[in-house]
C-alpha atoms as a PDB file:
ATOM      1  CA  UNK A   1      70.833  54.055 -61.908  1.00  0.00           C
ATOM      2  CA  UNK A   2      69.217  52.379 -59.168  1.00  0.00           C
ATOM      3  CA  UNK A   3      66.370  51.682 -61.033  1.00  0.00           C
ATOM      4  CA  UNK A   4      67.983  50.328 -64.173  1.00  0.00           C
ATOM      5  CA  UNK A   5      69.790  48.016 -61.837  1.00  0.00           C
ATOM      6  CA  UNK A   6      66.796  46.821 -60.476  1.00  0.00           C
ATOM      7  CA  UNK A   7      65.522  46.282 -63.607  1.00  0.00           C
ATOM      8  CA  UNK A   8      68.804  44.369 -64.557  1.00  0.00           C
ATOM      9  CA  UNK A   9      68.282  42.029 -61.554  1.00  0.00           C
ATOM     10  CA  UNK A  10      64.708  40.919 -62.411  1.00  0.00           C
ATOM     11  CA  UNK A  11      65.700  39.805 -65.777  1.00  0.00           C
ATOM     12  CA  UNK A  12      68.846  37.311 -64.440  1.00  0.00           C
ATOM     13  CA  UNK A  13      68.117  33.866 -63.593  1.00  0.00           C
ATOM     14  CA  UNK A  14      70.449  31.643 -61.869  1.00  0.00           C
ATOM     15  CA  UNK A  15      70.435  28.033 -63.196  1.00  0.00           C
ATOM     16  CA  UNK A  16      72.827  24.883 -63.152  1.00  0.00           C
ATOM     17  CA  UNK A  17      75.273  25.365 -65.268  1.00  0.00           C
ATOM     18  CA  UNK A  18      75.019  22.948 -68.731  1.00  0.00           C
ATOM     19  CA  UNK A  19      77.717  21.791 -71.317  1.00  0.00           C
ATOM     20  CA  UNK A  20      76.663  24.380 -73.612  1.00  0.00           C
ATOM     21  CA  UNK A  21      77.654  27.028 -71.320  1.00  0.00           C
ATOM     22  CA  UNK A  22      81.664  25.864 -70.646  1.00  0.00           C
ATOM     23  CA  UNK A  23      83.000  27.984 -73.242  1.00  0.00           C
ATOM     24  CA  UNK A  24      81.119  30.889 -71.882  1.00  0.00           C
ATOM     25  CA  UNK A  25      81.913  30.441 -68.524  1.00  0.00           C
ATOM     26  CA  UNK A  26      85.706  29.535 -69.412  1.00  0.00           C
ATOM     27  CA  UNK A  27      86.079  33.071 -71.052  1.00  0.00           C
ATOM     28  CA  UNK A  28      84.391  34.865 -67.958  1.00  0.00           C
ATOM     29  CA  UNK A  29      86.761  33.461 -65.813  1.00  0.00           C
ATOM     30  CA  UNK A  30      89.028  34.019 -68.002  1.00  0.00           C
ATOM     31  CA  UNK A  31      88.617  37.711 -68.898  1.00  0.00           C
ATOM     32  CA  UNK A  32      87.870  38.546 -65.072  1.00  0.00           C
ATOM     33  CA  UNK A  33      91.487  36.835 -64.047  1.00  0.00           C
ATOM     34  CA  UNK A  34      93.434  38.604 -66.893  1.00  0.00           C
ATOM     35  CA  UNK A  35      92.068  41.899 -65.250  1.00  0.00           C
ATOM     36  CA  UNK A  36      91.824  41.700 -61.560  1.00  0.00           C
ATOM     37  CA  UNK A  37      94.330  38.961 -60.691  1.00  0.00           C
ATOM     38  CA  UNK A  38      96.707  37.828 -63.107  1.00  0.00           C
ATOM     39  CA  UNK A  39      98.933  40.754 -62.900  1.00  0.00           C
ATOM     40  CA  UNK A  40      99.592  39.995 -59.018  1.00  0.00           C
ATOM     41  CA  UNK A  41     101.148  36.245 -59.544  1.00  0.00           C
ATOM     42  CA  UNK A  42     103.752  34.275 -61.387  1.00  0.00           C
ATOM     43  CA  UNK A  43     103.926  32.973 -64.412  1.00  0.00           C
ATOM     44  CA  UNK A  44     103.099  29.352 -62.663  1.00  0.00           C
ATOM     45  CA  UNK A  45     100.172  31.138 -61.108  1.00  0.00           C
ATOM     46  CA  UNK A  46      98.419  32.486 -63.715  1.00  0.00           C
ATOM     47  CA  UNK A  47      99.381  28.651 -65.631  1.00  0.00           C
ATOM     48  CA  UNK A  48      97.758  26.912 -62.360  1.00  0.00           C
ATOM     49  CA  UNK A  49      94.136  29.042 -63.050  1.00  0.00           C
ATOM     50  CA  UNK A  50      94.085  28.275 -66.567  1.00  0.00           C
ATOM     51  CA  UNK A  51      94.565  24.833 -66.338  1.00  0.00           C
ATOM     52  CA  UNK A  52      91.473  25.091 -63.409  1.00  0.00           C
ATOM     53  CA  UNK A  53      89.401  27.610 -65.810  1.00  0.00           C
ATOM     54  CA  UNK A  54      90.069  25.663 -69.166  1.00  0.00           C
ATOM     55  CA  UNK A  55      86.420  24.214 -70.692  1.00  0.00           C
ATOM     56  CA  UNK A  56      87.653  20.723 -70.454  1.00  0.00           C
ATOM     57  CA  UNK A  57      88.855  20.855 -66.436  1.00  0.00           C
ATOM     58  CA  UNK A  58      84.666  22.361 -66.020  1.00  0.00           C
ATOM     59  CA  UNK A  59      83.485  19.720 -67.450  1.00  0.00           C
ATOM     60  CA  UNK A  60      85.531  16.816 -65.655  1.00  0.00           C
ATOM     61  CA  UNK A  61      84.268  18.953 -62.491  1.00  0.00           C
ATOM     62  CA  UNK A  62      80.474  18.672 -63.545  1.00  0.00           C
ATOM     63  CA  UNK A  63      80.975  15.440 -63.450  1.00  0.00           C
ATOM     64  CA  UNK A  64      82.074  15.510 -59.639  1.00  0.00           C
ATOM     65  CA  UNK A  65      80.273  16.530 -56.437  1.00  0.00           C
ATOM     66  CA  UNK A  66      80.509  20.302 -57.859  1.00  0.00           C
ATOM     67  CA  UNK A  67      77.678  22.473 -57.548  1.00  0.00           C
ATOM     68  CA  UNK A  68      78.206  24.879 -60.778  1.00  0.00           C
ATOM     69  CA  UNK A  69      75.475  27.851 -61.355  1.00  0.00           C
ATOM     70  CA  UNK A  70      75.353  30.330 -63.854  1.00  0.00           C
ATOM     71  CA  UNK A  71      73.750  33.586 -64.033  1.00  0.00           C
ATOM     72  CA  UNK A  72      71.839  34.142 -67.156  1.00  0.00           C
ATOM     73  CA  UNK A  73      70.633  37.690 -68.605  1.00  0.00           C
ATOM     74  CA  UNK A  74      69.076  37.554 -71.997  1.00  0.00           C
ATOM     75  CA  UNK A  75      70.326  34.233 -72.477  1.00  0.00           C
ATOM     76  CA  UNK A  76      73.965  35.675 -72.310  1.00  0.00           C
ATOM     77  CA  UNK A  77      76.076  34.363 -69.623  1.00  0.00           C
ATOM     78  CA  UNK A  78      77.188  37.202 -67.254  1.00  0.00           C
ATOM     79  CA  UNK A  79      78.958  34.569 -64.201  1.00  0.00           C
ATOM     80  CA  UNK A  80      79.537  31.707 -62.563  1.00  0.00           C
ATOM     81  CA  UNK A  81      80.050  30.129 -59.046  1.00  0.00           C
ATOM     82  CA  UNK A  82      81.527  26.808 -58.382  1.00  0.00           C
ATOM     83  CA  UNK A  83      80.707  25.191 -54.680  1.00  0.00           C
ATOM     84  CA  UNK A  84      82.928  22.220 -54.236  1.00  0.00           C
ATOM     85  CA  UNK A  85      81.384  19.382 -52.400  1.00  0.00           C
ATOM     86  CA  UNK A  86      78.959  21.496 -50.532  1.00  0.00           C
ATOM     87  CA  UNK A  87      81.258  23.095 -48.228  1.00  0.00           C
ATOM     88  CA  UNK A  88      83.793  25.188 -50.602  1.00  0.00           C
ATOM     89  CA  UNK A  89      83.653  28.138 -52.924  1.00  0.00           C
ATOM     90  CA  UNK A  90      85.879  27.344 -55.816  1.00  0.00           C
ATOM     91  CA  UNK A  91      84.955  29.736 -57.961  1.00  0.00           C
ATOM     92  CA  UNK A  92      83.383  33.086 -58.305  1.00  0.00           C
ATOM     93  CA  UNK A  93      83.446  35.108 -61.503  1.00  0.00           C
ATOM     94  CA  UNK A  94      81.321  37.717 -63.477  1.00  0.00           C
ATOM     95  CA  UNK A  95      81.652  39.356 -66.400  1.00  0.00           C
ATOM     96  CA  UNK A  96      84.102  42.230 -65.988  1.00  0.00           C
ATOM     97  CA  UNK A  97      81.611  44.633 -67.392  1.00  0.00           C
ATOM     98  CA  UNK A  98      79.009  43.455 -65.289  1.00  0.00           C
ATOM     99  CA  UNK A  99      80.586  43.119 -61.698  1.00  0.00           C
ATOM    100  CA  UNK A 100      79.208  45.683 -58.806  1.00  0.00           C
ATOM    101  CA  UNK A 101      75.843  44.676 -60.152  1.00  0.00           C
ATOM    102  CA  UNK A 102      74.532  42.545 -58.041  1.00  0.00           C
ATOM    103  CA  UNK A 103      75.309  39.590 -59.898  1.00  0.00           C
ATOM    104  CA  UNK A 104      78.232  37.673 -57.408  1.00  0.00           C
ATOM    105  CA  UNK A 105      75.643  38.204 -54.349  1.00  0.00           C
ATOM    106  CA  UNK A 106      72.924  36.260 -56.085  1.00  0.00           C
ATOM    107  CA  UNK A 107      74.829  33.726 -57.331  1.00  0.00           C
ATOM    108  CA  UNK A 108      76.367  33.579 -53.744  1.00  0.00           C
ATOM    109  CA  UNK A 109      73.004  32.935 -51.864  1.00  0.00           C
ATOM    110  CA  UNK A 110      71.741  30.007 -54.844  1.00  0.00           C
ATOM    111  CA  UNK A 111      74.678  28.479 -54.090  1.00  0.00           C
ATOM    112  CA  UNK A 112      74.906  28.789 -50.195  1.00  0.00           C
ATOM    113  CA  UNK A 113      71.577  27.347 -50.359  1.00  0.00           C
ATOM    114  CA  UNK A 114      73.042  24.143 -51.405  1.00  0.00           C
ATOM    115  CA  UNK A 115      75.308  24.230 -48.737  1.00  0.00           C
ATOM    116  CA  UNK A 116      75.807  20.623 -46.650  1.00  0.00           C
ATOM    117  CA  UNK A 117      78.094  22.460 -43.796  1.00  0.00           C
ATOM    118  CA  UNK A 118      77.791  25.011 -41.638  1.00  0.00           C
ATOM    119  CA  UNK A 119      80.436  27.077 -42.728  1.00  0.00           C
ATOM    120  CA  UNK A 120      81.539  27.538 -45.520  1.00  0.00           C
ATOM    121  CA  UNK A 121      85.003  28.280 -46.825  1.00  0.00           C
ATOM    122  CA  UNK A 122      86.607  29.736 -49.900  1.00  0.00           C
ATOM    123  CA  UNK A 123      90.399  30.514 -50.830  1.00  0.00           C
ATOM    124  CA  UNK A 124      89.746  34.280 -52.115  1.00  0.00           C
ATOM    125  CA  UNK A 125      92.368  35.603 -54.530  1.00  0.00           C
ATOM    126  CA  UNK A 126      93.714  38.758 -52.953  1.00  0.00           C
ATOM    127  CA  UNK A 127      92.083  41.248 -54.809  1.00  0.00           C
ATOM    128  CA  UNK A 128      88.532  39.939 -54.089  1.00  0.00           C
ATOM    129  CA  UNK A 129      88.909  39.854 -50.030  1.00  0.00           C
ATOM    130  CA  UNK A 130      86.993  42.705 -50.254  1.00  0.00           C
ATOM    131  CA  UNK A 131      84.271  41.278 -51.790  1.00  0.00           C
ATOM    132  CA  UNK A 132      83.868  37.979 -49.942  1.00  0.00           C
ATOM    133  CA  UNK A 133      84.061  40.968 -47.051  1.00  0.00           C
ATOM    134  CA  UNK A 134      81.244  42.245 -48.197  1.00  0.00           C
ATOM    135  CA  UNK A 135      79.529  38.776 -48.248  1.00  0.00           C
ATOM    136  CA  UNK A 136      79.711  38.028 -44.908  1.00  0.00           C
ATOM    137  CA  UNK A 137      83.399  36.154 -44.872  1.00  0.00           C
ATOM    138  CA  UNK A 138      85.697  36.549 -42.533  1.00  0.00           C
ATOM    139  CA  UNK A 139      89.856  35.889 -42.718  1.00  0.00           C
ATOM    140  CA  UNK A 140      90.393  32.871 -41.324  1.00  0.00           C
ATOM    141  CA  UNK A 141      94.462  31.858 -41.602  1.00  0.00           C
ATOM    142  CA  UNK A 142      97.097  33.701 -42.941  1.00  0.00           C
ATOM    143  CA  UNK A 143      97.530  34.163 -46.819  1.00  0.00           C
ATOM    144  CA  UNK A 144      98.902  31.161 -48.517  1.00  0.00           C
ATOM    145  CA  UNK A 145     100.273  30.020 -51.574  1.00  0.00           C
ATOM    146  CA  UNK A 146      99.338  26.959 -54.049  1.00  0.00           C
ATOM    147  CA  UNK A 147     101.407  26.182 -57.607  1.00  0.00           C
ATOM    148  CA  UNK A 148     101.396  29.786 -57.583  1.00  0.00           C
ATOM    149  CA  UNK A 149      98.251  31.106 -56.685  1.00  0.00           C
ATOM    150  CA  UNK A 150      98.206  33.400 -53.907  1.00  0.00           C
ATOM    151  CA  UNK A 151      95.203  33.226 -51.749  1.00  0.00           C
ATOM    152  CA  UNK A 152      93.852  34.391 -48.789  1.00  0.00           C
ATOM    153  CA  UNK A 153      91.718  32.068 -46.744  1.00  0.00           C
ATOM    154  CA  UNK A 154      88.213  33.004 -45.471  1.00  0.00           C
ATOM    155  CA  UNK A 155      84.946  31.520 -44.008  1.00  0.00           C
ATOM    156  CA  UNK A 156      81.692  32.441 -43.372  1.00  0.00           C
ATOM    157  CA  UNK A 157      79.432  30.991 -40.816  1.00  0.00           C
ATOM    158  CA  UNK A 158      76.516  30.094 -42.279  1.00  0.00           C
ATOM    159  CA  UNK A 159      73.676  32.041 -40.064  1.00  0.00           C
ATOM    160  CA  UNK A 160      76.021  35.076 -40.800  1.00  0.00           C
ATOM    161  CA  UNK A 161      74.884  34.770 -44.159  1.00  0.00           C
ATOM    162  CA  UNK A 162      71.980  35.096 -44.471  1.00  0.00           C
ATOM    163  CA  UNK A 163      72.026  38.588 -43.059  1.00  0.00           C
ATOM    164  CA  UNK A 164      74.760  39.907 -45.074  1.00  0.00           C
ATOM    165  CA  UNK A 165      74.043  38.609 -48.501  1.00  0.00           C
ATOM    166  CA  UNK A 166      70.468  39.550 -47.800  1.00  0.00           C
ATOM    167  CA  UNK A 167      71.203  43.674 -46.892  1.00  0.00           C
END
């Protein structure tokens, strides 16, 4: 196994995400919600994320100050991360079939490197705390609640960073 993941990981590239990837990307997000997240939150939650997750709301956001990667394996689309103005994770998804592969922590460190703050921050759904956990983020305020997404807010301190995603 740890081979064939090894193997995996030299075949993904990250790159910037492109127009003809937003209907890729939309389902990823999509299909990773519907299993991990959506059953936790309203009706006007799981509304909220597909408004954020639809093609068309990607593309007005590439057209912001929105850093959006993709990771790329045999020219399939296997995730996505979405860093907000340089300081803000806005999104995070892979594939569901493809997640605990390595993919999230290398799209994590191309991003952070396009960081313009010190720390940076992210509004983790709860089931991924974990994960950003794992990443080097730390809890930083109590959960919260936005058009019915319920999120938990974290940060991680930049020269943390480096050493976690990098273990």
């Amino acid at each position: 196994m740890i081979a064939a993941l090894s193997f995996w990981e030299t075949l993904m590239i990250i790159r910037k995400m492109e127009e003809k990837d937003l209907e890729a990307v939309s389902a990823i997000c999509m299909d990773s919600f519907s299993q991990s997240v959506a059953g936790t939150l309203s009706d006007e939650g799981i509304t909220t994320f597909s408004n954020i997750a639809a093609r068309d709301a990607f593309l007005d956001r590439m057209k912001g100050d929105n850093l959006m990667l993709v990771a790329e394996n045999s020219e399939n689309v296997e995730g996505v991360i979405e860093l907000k103005e340089g300081r803000h994770i806005a999104m995070l998804f892979i594939r569901p079939e493809s997640q605990k592969s390595g993919i999230g922590r290398k799209l994590l460190i191309s991003a952070l490197n396009h960081a313009k703050v010190e720390t940076v921050t992210v509004s983790a759904s709860l089931s991924s705390v974990t994960a950003y956990e794992n990443y080097g983020f730390e809890c930083s305020s109590e959960v919260g609640e936005s058009a019915g997404l319920v999120y938990q807010p974290m940060e991680l301190k930049l020269n943390k960073a480096m050493h976690a995603t990098s273990a």
